[in-house]
N, C-alpha and C. Protein backbone atom coordinates (compact mmCIF):
# COMPACT_ATOMS: atom_id res chain seq x y z
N UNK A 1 -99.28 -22.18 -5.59
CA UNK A 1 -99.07 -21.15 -6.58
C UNK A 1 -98.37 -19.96 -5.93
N UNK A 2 -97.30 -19.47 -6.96
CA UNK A 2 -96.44 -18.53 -6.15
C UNK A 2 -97.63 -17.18 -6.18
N UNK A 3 -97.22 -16.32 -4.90
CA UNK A 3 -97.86 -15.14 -4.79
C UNK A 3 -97.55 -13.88 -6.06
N UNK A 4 -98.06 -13.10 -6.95
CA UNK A 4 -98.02 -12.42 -8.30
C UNK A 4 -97.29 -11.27 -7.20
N UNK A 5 -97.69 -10.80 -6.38
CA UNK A 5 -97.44 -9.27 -5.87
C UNK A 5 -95.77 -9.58 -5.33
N UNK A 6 -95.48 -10.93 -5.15
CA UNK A 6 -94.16 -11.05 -4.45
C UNK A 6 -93.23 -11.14 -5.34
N UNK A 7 -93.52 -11.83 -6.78
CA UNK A 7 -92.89 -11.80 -7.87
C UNK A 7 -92.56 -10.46 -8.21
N UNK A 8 -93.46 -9.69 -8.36
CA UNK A 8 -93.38 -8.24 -8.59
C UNK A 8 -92.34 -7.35 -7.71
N UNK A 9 -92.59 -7.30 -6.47
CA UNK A 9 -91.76 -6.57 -5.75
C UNK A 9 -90.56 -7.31 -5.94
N UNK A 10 -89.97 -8.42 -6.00
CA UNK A 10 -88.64 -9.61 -6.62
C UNK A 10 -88.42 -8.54 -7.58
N UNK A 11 -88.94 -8.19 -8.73
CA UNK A 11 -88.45 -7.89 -10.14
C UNK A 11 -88.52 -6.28 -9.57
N UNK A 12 -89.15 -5.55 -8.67
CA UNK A 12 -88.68 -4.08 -8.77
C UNK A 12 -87.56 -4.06 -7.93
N UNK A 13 -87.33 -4.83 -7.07
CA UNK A 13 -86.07 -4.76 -5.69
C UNK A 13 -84.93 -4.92 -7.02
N UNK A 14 -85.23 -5.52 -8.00
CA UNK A 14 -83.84 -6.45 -8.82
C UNK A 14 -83.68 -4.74 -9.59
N UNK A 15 -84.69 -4.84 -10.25
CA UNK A 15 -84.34 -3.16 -10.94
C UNK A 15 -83.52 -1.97 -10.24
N UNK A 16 -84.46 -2.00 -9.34
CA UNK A 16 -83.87 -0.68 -7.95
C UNK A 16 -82.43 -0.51 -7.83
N UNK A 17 -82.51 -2.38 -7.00
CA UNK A 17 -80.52 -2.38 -6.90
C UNK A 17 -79.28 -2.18 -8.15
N UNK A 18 -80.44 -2.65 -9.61
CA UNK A 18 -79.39 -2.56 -10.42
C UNK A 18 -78.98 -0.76 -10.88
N UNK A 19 -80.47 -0.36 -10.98
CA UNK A 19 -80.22 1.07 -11.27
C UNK A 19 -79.25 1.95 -9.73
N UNK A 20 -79.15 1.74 -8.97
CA UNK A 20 -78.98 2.44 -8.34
C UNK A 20 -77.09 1.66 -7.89
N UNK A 21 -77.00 0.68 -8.32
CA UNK A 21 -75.82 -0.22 -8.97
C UNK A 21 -74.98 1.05 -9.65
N UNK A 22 -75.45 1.05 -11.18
CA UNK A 22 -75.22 1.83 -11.98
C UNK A 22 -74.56 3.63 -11.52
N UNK A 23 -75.81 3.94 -10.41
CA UNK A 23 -75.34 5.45 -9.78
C UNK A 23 -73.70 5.17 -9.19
N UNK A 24 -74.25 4.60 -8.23
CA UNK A 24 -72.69 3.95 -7.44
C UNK A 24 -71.33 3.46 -8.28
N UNK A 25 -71.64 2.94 -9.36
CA UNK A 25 -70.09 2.92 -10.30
C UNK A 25 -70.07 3.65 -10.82
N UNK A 26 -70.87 5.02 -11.68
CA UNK A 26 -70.19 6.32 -11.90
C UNK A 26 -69.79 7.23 -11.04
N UNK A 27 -70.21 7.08 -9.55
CA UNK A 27 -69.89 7.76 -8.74
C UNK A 27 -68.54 7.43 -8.26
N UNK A 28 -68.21 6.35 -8.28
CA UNK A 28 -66.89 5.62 -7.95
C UNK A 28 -65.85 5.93 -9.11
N UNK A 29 -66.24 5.96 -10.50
CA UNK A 29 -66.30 6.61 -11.73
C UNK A 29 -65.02 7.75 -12.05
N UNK A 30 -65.82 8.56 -11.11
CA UNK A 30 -65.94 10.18 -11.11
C UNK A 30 -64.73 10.35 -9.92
N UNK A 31 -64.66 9.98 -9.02
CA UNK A 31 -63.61 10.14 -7.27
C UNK A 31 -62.69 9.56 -7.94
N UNK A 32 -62.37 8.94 -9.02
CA UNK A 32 -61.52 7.84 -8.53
C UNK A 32 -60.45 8.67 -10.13
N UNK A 33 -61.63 9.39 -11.15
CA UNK A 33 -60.81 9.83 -12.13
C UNK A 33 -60.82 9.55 -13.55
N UNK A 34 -61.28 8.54 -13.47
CA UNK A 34 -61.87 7.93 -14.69
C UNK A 34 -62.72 8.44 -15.52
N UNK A 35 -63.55 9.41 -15.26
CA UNK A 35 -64.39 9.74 -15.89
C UNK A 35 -64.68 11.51 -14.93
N UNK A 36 -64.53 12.46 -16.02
CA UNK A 36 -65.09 13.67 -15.70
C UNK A 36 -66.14 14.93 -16.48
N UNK A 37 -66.82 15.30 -15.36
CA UNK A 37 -68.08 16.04 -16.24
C UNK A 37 -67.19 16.74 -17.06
N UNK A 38 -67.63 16.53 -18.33
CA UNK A 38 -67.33 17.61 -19.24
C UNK A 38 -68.50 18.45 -19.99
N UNK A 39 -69.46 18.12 -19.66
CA UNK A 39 -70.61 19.37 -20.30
C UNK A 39 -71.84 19.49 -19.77
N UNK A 40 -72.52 20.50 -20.24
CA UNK A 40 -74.00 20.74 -19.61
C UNK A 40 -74.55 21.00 -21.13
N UNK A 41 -75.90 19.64 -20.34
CA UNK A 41 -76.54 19.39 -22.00
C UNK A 41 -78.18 20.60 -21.15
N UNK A 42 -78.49 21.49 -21.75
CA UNK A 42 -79.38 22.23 -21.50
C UNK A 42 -80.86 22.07 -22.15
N UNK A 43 -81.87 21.78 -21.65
CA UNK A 43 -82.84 21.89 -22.01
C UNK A 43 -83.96 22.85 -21.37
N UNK A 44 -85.43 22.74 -22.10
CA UNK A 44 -86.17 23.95 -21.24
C UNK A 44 -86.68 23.84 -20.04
N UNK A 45 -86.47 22.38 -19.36
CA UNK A 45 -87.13 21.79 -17.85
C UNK A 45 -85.81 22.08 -17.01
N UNK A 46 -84.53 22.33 -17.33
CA UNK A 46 -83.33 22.26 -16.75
C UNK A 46 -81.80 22.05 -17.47
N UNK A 47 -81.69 21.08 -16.65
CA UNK A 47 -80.03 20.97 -17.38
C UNK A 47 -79.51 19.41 -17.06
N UNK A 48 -78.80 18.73 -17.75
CA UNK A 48 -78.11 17.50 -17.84
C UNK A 48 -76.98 17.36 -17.37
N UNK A 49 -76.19 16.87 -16.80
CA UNK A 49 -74.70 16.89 -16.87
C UNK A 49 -73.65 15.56 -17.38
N UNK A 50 -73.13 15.64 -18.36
CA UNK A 50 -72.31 14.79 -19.21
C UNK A 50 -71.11 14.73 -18.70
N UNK A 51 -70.61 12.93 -18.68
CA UNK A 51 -69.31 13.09 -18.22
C UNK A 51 -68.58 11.72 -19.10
N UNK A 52 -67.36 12.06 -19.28
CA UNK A 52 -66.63 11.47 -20.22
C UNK A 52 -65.32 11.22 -19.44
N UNK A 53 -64.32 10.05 -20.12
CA UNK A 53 -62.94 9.89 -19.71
C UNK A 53 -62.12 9.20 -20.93
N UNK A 54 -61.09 8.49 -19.98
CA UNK A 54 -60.47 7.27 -21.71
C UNK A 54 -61.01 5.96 -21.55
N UNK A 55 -61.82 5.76 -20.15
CA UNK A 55 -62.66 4.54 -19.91
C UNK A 55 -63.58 4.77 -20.47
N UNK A 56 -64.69 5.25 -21.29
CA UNK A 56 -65.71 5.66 -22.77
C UNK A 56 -64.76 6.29 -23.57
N UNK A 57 -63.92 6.32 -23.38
CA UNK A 57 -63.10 6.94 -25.39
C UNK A 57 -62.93 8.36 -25.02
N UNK A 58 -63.29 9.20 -24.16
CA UNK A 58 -63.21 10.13 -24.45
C UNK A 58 -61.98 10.61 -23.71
N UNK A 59 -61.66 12.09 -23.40
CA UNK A 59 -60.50 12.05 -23.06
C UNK A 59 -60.41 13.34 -21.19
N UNK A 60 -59.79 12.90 -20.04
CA UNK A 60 -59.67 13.61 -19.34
C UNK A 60 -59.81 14.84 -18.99
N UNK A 61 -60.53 15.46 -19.02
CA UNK A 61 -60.60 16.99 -18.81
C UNK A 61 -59.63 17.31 -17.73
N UNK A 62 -59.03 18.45 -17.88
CA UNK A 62 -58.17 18.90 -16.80
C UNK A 62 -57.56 20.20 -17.21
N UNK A 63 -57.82 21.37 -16.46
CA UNK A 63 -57.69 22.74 -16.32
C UNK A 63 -56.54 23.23 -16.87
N UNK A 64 -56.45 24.65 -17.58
CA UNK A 64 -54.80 25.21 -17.90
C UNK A 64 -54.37 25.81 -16.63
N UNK A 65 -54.80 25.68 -16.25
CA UNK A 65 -54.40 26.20 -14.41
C UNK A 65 -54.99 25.85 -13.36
N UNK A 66 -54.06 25.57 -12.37
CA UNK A 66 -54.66 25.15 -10.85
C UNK A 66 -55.52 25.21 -10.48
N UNK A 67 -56.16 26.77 -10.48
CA UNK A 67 -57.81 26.37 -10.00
C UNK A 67 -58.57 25.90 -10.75
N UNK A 68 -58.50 25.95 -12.29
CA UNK A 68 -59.59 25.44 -13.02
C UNK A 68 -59.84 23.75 -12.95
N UNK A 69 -58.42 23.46 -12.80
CA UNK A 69 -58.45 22.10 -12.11
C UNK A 69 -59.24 21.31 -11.39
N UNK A 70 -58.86 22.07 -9.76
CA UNK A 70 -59.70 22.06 -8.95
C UNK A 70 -61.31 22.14 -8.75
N UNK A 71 -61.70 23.07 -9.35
CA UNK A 71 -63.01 23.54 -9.61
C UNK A 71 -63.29 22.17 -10.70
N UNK A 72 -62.58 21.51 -11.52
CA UNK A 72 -63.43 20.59 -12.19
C UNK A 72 -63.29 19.39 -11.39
N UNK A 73 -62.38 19.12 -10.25
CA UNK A 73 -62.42 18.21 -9.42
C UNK A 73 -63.43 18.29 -8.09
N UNK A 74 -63.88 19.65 -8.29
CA UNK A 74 -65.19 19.96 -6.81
C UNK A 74 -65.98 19.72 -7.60
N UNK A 75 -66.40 19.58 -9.32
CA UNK A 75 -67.68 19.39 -9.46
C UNK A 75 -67.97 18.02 -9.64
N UNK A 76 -66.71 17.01 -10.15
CA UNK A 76 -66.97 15.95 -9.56
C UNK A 76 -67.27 15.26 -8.66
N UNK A 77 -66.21 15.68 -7.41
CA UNK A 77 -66.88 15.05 -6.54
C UNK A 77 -68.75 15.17 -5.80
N UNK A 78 -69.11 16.73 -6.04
CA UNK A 78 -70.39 17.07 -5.93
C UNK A 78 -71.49 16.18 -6.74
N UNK A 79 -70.86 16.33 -7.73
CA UNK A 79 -71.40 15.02 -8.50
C UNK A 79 -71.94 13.71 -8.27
N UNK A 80 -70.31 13.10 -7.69
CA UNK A 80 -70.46 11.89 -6.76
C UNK A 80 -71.58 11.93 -5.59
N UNK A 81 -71.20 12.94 -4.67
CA UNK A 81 -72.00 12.77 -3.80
C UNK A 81 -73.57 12.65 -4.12
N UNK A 82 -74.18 13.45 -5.17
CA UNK A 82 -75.32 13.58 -5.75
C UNK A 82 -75.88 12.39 -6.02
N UNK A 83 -74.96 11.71 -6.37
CA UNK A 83 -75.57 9.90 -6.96
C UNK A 83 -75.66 9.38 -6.33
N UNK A 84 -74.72 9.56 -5.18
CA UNK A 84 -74.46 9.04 -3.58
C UNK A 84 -75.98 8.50 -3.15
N UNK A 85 -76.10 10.01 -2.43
CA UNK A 85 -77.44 10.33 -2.12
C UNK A 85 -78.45 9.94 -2.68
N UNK A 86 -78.74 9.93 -4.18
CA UNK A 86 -79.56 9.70 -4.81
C UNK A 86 -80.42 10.91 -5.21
N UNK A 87 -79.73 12.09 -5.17
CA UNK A 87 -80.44 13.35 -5.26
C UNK A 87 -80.30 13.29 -7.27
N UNK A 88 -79.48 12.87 -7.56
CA UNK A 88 -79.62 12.70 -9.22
C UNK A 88 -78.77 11.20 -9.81
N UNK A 89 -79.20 10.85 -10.63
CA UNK A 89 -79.29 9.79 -11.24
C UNK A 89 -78.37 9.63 -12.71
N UNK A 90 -77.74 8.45 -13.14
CA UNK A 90 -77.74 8.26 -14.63
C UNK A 90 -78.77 7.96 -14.99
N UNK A 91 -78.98 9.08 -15.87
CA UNK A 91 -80.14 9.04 -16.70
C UNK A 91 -79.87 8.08 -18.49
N UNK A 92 -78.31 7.88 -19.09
CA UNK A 92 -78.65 7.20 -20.15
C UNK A 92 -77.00 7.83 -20.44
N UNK A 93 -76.81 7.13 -21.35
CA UNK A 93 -75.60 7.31 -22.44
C UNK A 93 -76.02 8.19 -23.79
N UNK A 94 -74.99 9.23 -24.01
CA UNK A 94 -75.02 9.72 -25.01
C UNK A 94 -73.71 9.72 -25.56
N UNK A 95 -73.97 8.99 -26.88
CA UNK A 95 -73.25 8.29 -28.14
C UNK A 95 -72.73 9.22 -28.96
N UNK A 96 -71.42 9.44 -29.34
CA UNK A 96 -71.13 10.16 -30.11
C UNK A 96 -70.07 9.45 -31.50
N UNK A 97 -69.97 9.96 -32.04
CA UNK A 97 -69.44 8.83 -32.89
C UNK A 97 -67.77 8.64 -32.81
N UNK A 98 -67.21 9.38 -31.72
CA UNK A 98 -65.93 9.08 -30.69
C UNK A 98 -66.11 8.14 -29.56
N UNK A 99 -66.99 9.13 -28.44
CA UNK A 99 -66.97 9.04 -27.75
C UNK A 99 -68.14 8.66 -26.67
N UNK A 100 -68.32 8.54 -25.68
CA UNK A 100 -69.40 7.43 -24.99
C UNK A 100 -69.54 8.31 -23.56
N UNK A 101 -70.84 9.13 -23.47
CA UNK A 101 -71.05 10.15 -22.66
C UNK A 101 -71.86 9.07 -21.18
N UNK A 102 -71.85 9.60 -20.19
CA UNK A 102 -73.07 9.10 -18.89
C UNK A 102 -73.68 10.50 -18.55
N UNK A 103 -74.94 10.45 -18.55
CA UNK A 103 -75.60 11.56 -18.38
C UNK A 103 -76.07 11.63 -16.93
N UNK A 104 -76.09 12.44 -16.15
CA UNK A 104 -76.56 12.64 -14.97
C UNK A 104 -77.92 13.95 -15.08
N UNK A 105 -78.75 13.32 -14.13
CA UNK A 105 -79.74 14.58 -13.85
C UNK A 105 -80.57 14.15 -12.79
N UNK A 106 -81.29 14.75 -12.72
CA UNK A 106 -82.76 14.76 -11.62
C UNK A 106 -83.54 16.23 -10.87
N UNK A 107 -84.42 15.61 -10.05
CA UNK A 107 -85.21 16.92 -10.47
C UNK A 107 -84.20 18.54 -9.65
N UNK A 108 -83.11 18.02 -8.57
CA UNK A 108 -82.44 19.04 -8.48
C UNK A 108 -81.49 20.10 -9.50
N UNK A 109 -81.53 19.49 -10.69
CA UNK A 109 -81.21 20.43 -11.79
C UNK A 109 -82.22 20.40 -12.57
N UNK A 110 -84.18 20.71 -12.19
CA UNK A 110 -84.92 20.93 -12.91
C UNK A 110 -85.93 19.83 -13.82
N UNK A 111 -85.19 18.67 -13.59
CA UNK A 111 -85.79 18.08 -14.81
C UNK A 111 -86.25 16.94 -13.89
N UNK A 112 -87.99 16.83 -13.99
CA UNK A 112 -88.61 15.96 -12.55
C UNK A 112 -88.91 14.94 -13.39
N UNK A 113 -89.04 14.48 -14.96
CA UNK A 113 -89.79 13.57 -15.56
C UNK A 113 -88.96 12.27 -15.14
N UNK A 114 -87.84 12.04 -14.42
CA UNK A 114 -86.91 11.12 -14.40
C UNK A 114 -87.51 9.39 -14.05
N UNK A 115 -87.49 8.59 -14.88
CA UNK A 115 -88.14 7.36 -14.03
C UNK A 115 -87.22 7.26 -12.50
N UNK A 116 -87.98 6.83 -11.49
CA UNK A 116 -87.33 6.63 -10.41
C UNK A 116 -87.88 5.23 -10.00
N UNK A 117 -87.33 3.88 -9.95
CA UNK A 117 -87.86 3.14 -9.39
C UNK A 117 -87.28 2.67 -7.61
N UNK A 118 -86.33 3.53 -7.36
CA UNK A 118 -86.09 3.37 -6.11
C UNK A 118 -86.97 3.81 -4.69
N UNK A 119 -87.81 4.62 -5.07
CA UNK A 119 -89.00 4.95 -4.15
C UNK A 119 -89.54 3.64 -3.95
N UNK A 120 -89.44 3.54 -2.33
CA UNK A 120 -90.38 1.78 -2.13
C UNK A 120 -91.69 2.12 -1.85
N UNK A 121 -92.28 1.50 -1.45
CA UNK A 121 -94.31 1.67 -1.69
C UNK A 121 -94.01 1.86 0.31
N UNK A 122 -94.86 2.63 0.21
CA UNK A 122 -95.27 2.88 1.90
C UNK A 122 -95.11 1.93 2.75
N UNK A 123 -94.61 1.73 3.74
CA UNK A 123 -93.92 1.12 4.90
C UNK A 123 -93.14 -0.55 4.84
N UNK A 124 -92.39 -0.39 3.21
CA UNK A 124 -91.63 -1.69 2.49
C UNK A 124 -90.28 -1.12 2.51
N UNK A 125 -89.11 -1.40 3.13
CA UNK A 125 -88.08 -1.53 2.37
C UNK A 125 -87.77 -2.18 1.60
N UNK A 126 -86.32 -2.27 0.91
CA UNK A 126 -86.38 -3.32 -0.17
C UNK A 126 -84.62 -3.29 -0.10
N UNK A 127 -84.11 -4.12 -0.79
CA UNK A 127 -82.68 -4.20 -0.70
C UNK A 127 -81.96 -3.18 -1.11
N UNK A 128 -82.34 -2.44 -2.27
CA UNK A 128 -81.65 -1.37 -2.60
C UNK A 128 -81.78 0.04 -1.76
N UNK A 129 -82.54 0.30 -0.95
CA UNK A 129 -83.11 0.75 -0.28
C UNK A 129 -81.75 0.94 0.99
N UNK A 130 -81.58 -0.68 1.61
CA UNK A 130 -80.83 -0.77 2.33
C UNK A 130 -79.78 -0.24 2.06
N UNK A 131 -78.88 -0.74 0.73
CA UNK A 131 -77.82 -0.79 0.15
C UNK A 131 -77.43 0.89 0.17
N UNK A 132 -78.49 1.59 0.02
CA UNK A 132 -78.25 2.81 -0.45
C UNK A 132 -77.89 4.06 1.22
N UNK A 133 -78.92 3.52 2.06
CA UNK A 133 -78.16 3.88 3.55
C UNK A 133 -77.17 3.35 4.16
N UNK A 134 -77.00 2.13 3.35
CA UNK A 134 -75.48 1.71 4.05
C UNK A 134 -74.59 2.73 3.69
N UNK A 135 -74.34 2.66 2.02
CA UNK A 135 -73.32 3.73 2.08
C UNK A 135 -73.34 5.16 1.96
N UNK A 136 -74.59 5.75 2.70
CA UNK A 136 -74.90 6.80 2.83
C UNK A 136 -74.45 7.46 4.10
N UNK A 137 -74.52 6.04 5.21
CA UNK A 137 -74.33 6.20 6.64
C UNK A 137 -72.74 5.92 6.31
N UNK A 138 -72.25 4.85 5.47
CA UNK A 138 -70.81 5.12 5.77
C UNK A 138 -70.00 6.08 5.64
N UNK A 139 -70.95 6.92 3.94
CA UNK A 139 -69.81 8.10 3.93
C UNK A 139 -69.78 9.24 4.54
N UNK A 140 -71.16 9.52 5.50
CA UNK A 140 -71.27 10.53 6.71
C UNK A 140 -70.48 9.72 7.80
N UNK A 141 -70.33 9.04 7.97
CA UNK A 141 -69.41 8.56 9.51
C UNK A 141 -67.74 8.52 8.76
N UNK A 142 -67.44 8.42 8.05
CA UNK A 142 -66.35 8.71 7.75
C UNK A 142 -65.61 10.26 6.92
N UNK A 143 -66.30 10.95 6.95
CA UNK A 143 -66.13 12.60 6.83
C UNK A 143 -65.66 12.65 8.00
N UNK A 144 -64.62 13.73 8.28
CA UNK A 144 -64.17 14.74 8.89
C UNK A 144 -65.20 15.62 9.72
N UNK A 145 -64.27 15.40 11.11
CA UNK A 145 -66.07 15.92 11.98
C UNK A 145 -65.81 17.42 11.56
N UNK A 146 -64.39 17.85 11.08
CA UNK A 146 -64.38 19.31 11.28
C UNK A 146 -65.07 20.25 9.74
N UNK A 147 -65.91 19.02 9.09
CA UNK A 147 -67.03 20.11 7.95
C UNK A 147 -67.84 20.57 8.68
């Protein structure tokens, strides 16, 4: 008889990697252009951040001038890195009857209720786990030593 607790950790490792799957292609998402924050959904625990492109229907954000540009291309990438890390999360899609939002949050913009199933249980890694220092360690070894 198969072991119940091994099945279990099977089905949270499968969740973990997929959710944290999910972080990693909006983050790839977001660098690459496809998709940019365009709003802050505000509530009373914090704040949300919404991002849209023409890959969900919606349409490119991009500045009437150079810096505003820029500044919406530093908050992407900050963004990215955030999911990177795992410091905030897609939290869900918000549907509009255009357009097709990805919501980002976590508790660094306030809002701690977030399911997290990537926390592993005391002294377990798990694949996503791995997956997530791989490219954590890759994208610190490939930065510029001069930040």
């Amino acid at each position: 008889m198969a072991n119940p607790r091994s099945a279990d950790m099977r089905t949270r490792d499968l969740l973990a990697t997929t959710q944290y799957s999910i972080d990693i292609i909006a983050a790839i998402l977001l660098l690459t252009g496809q998709i940019t924050t365009t709003g802050i959904f505000l509530v009373p625990e914090g704040f949300y951040l919404g991002a849209t492109g023409p890959i969900l229907g919606g349409v490119r954000s991009t500045g009437q001038f150079g810096s505003a540009s820029v500044i919406l291309d530093v908050v992407d990438v900050l963004a990215a890195l955030l999911l990177i890390m795992n410091a905030i999360r897609v939290t869900g899609p918000y549907i509009t009857s255009h357009r097709f939002f990805l919501v980002f949050s976590g508790p660094l913009f306030g809002i701690k209720d977030i399911v997290n199933v990537l926390e592993p249980e005391k002294g377990q890694a798990s694949g996503s786990m791995e997956l997530r220092n791989y490219i954590r360690n890759t994208m610190v070894n490939r930065m510029p030593k001069s930040l």
